[in-house]
N, C-alpha and C. Protein backbone atom coordinates (compact mmCIF):
# COMPACT_ATOMS: atom_id res chain seq x y z
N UNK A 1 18.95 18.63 29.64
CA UNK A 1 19.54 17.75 30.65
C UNK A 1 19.70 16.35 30.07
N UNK A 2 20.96 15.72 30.39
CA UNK A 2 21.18 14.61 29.96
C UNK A 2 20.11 13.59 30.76
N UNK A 3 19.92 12.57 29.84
CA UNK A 3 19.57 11.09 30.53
C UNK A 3 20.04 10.17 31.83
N UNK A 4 19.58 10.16 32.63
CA UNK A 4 20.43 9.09 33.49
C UNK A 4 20.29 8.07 33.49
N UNK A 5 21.17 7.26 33.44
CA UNK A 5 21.30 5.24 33.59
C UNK A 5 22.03 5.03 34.70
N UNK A 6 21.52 3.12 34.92
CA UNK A 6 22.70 2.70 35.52
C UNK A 6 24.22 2.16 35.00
N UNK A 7 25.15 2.88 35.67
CA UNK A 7 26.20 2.36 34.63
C UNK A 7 27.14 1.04 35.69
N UNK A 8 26.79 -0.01 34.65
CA UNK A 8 27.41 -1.24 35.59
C UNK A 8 28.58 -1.33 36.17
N UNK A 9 29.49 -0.67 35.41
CA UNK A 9 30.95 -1.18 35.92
C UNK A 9 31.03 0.25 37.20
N UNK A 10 30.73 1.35 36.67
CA UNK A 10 30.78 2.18 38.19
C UNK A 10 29.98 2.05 39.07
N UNK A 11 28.79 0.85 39.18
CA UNK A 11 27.71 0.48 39.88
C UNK A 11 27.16 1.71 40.59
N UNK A 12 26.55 2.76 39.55
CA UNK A 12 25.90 4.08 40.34
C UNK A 12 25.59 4.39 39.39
N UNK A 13 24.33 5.36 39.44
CA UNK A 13 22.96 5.73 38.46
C UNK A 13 24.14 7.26 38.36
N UNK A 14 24.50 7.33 36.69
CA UNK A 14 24.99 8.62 36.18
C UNK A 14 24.33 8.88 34.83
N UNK A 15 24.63 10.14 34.42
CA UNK A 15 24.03 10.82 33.19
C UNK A 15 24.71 10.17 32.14
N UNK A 16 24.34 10.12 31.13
CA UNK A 16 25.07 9.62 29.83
C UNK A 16 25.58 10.48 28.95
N UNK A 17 26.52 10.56 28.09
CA UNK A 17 27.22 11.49 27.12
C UNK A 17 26.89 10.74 25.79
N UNK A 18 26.54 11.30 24.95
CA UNK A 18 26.04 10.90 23.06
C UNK A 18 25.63 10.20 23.37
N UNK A 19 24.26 10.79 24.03
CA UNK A 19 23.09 10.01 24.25
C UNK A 19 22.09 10.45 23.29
N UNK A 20 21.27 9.48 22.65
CA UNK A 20 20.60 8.84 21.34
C UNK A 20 19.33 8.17 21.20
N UNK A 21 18.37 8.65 21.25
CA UNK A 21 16.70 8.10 21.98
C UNK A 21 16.91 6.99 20.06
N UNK A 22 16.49 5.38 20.73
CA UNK A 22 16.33 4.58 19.84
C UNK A 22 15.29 3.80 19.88
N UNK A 23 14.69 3.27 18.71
CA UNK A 23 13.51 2.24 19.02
C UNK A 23 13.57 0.81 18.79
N UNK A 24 13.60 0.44 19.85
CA UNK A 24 13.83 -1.30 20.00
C UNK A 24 12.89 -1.79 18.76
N UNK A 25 13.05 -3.33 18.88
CA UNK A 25 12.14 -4.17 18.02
C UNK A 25 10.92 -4.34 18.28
N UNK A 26 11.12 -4.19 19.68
CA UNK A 26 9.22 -4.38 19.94
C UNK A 26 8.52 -3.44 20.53
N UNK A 27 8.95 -1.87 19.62
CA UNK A 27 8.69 -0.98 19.50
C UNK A 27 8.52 0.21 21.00
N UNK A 28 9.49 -0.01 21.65
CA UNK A 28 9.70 0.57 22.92
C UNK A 28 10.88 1.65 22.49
N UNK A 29 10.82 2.90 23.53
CA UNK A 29 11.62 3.68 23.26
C UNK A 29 12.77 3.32 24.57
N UNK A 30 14.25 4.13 24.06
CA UNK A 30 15.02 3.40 24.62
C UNK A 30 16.47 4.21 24.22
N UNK A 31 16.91 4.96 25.42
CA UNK A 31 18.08 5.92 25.32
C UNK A 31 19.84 5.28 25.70
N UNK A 32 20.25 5.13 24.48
CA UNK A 32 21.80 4.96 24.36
C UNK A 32 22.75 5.95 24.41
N UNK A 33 23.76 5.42 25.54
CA UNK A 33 24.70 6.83 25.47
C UNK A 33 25.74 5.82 26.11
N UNK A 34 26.91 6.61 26.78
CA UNK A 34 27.92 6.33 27.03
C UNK A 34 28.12 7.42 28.78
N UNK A 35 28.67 5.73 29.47
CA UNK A 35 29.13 6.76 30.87
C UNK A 35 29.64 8.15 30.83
N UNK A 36 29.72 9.03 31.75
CA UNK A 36 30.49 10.34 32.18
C UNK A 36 31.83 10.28 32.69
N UNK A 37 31.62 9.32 33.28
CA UNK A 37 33.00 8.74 34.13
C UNK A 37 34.14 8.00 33.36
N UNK A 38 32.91 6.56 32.79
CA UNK A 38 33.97 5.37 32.69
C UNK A 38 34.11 5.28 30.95
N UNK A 39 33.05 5.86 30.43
CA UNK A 39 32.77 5.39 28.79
C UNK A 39 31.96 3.92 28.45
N UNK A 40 31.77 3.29 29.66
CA UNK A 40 30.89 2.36 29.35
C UNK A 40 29.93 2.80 28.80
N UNK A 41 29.61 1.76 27.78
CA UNK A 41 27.79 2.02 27.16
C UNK A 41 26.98 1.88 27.87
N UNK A 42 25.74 2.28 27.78
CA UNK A 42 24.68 2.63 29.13
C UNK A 42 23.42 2.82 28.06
N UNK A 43 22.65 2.23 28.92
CA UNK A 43 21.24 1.58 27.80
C UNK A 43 19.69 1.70 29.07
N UNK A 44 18.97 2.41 28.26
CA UNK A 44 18.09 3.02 29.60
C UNK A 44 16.67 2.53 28.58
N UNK A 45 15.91 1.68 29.38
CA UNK A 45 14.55 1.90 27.99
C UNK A 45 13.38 2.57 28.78
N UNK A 46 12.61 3.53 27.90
CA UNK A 46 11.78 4.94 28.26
C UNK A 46 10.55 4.72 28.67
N UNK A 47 9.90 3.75 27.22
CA UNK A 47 8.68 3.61 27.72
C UNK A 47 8.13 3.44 26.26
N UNK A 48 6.71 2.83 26.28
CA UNK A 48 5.89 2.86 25.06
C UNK A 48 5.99 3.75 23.69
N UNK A 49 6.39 3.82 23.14
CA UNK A 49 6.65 4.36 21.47
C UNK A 49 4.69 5.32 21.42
N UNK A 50 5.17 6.44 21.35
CA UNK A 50 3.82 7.52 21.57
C UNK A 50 3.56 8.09 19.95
């Protein structure tokens, strides 16, 4: 199952497409993908680096 974010420009919580678990700088995890709808980028952060 995909990730869900909020995606700003459709202002509603959707799943993301080439979505990509990344690790910030200050070592937080943190899922990049792209709207379903619009193709906006959509940026979700997870939680503590385990």
């Amino acid at each position: 199952m995909a990730e869900k974010g909020f995606c700003v420009k459709c202002k509603e919580s959707r799943e993301m497409k080439y979505e990509q678990k990344v690790t910030m700088k200050n070592g937080r995890l943190a899922a990049k993908g792209k709207c379903i709808k619009c193709g906006t980028g959509m940026y979700k952060i997870l939680g503590n680096k385990k």
